[in-house]
Protein backbone atom coordinates (compact mmCIF):
# COMPACT_ATOMS: atom_id res chain seq x y z
CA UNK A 1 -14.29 -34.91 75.00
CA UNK A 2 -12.42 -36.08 72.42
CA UNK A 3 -15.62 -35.40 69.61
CA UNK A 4 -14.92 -31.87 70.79
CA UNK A 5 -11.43 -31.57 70.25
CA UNK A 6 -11.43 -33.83 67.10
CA UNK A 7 -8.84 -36.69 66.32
CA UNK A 8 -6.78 -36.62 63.22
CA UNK A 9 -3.36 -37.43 61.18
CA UNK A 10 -0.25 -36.39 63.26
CA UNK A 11 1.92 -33.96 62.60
CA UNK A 12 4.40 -34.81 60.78
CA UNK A 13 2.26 -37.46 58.85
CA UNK A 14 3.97 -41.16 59.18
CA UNK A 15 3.56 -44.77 58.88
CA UNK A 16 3.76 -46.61 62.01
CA UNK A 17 5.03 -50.05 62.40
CA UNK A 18 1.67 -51.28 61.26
CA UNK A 19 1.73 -49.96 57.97
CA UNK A 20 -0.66 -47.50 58.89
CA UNK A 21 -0.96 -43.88 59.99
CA UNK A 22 -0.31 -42.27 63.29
CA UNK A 23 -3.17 -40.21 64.70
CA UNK A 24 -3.52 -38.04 67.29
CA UNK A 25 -6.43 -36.74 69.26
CA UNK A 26 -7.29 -34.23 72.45
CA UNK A 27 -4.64 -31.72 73.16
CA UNK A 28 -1.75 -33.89 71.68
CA UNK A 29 -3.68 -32.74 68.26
CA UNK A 30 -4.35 -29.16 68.80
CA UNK A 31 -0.95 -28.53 70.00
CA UNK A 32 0.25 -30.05 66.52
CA UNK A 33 -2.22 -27.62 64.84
CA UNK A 34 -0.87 -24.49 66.71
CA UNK A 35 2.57 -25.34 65.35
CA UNK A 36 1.25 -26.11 61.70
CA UNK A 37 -0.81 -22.84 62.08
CA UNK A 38 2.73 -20.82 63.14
CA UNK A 39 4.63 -23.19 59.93
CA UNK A 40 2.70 -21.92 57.64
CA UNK A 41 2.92 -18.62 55.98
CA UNK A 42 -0.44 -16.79 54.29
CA UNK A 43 -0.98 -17.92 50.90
CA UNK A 44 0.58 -21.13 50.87
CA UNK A 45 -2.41 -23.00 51.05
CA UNK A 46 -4.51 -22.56 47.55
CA UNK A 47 -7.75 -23.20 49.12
CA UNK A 48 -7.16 -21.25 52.36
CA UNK A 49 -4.95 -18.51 51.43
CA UNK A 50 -5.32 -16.42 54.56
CA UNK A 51 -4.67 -19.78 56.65
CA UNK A 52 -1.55 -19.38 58.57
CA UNK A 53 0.78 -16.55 60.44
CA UNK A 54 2.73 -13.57 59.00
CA UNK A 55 5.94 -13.77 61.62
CA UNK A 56 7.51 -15.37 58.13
CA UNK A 57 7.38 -11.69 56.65
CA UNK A 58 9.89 -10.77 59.87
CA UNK A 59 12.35 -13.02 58.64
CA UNK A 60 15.81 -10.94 58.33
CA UNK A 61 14.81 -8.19 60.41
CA UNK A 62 16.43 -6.36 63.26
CA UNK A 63 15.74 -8.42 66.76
CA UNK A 64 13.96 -5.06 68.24
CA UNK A 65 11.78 -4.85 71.03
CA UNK A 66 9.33 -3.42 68.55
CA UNK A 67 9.88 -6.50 66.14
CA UNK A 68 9.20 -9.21 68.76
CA UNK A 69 6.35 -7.05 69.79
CA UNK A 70 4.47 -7.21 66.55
CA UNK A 71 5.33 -11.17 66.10
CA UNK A 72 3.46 -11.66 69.57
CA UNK A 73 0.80 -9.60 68.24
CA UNK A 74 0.64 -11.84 64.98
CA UNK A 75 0.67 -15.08 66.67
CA UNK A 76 -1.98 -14.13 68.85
CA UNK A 77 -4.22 -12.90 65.60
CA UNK A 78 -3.04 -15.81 63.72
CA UNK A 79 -4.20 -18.07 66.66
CA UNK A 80 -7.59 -16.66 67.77
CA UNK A 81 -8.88 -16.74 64.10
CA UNK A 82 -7.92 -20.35 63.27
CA UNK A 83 -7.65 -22.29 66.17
CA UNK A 84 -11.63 -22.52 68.10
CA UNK A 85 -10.49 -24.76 70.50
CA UNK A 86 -8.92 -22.52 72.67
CA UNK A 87 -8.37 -19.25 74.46
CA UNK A 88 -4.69 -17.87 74.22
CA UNK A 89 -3.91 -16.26 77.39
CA UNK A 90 -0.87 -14.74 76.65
CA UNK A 91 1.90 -14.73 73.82
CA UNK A 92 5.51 -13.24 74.16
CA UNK A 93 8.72 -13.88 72.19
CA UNK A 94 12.03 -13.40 73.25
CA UNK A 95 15.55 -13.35 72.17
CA UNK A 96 17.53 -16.68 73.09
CA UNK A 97 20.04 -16.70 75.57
CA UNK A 98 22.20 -18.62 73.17
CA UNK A 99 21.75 -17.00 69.74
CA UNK A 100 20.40 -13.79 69.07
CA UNK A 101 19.16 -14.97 65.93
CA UNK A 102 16.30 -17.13 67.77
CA UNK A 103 13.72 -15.57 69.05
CA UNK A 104 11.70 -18.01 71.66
CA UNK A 105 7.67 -17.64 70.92
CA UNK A 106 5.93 -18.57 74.37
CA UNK A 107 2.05 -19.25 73.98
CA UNK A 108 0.15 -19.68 77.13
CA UNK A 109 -3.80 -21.15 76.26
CA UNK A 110 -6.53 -22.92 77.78
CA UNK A 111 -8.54 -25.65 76.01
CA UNK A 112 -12.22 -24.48 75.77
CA UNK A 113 -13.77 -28.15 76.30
CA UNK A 114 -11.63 -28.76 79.79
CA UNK A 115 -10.21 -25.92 80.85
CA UNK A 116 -6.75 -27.33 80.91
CA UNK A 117 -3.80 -24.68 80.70
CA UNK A 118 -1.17 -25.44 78.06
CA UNK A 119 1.97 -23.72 76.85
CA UNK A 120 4.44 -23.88 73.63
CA UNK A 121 7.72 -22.48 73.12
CA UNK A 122 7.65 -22.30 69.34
CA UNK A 123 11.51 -21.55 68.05
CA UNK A 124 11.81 -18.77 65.17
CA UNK A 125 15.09 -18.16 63.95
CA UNK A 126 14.93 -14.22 62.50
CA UNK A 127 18.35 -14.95 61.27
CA UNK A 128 20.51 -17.41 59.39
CA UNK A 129 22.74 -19.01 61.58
CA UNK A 130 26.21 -18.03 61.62
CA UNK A 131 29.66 -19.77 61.79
């Protein structure tokens, strides 16, 4: 299982008390690549530059229905083109209870190799903070 869903550097990279890297494997490590996948904007990688999501091109705008609409819609592309391992079920993003300025990205997938169901709450502030 875990040759299938691969075992790698964690997110954020670190030393451990050993001197030596952490690592990560099975769904502890594809969780940490959804969230580097929704990090990164498009063309900040030189080699990859469609690697990543566009919800960074809705920072400032108006918290719509139509706005967290089309940031569902690009974490959902975003995910089914660079992440194999699984099968998003269903992606919504909401407006905070406490801020209007965060909207709260909820990602519902399965991994492919088990079947297990998974979900994130990614935070995206479309805002700066005020006060």
């Amino acid at each position: 299982m875990t040759a299938f869903l691969g075992k790698g550097w964690a997110f954020p990279i670190r030393v451990n008390g050993r001197g030596g890297l952490d690592f990560a494997d099975g769904a502890t490590l594809i969780e940490q690549s959804i969230w580097i996948i929704l990090s990164t904007a498009p063309g900040r990688r030189i080699m990859q530059p469609e690697f990543g999501c566009g919800i960074h091109d809705y920072v400032f705008a108006s918290n719509t229905p139509n706005l967290r609409a089309s940031i569902a819609a690009s974490v959902e592309r975003a995910l089914v083109r660079h992440e194999p391992r699984i099968d998003v079920l269903r992606v919504r993003a909401q407006t905070s209870a406490d801020n209007e300025a965060l909207l709260l990205i909820h990602i519902d997938y399965r991994i492919r190799a088990n079947n297990a169901f998974h979900n994130l709450v990614y935070p995206f502030f479309i805002n700066e903070g005020e006060g």
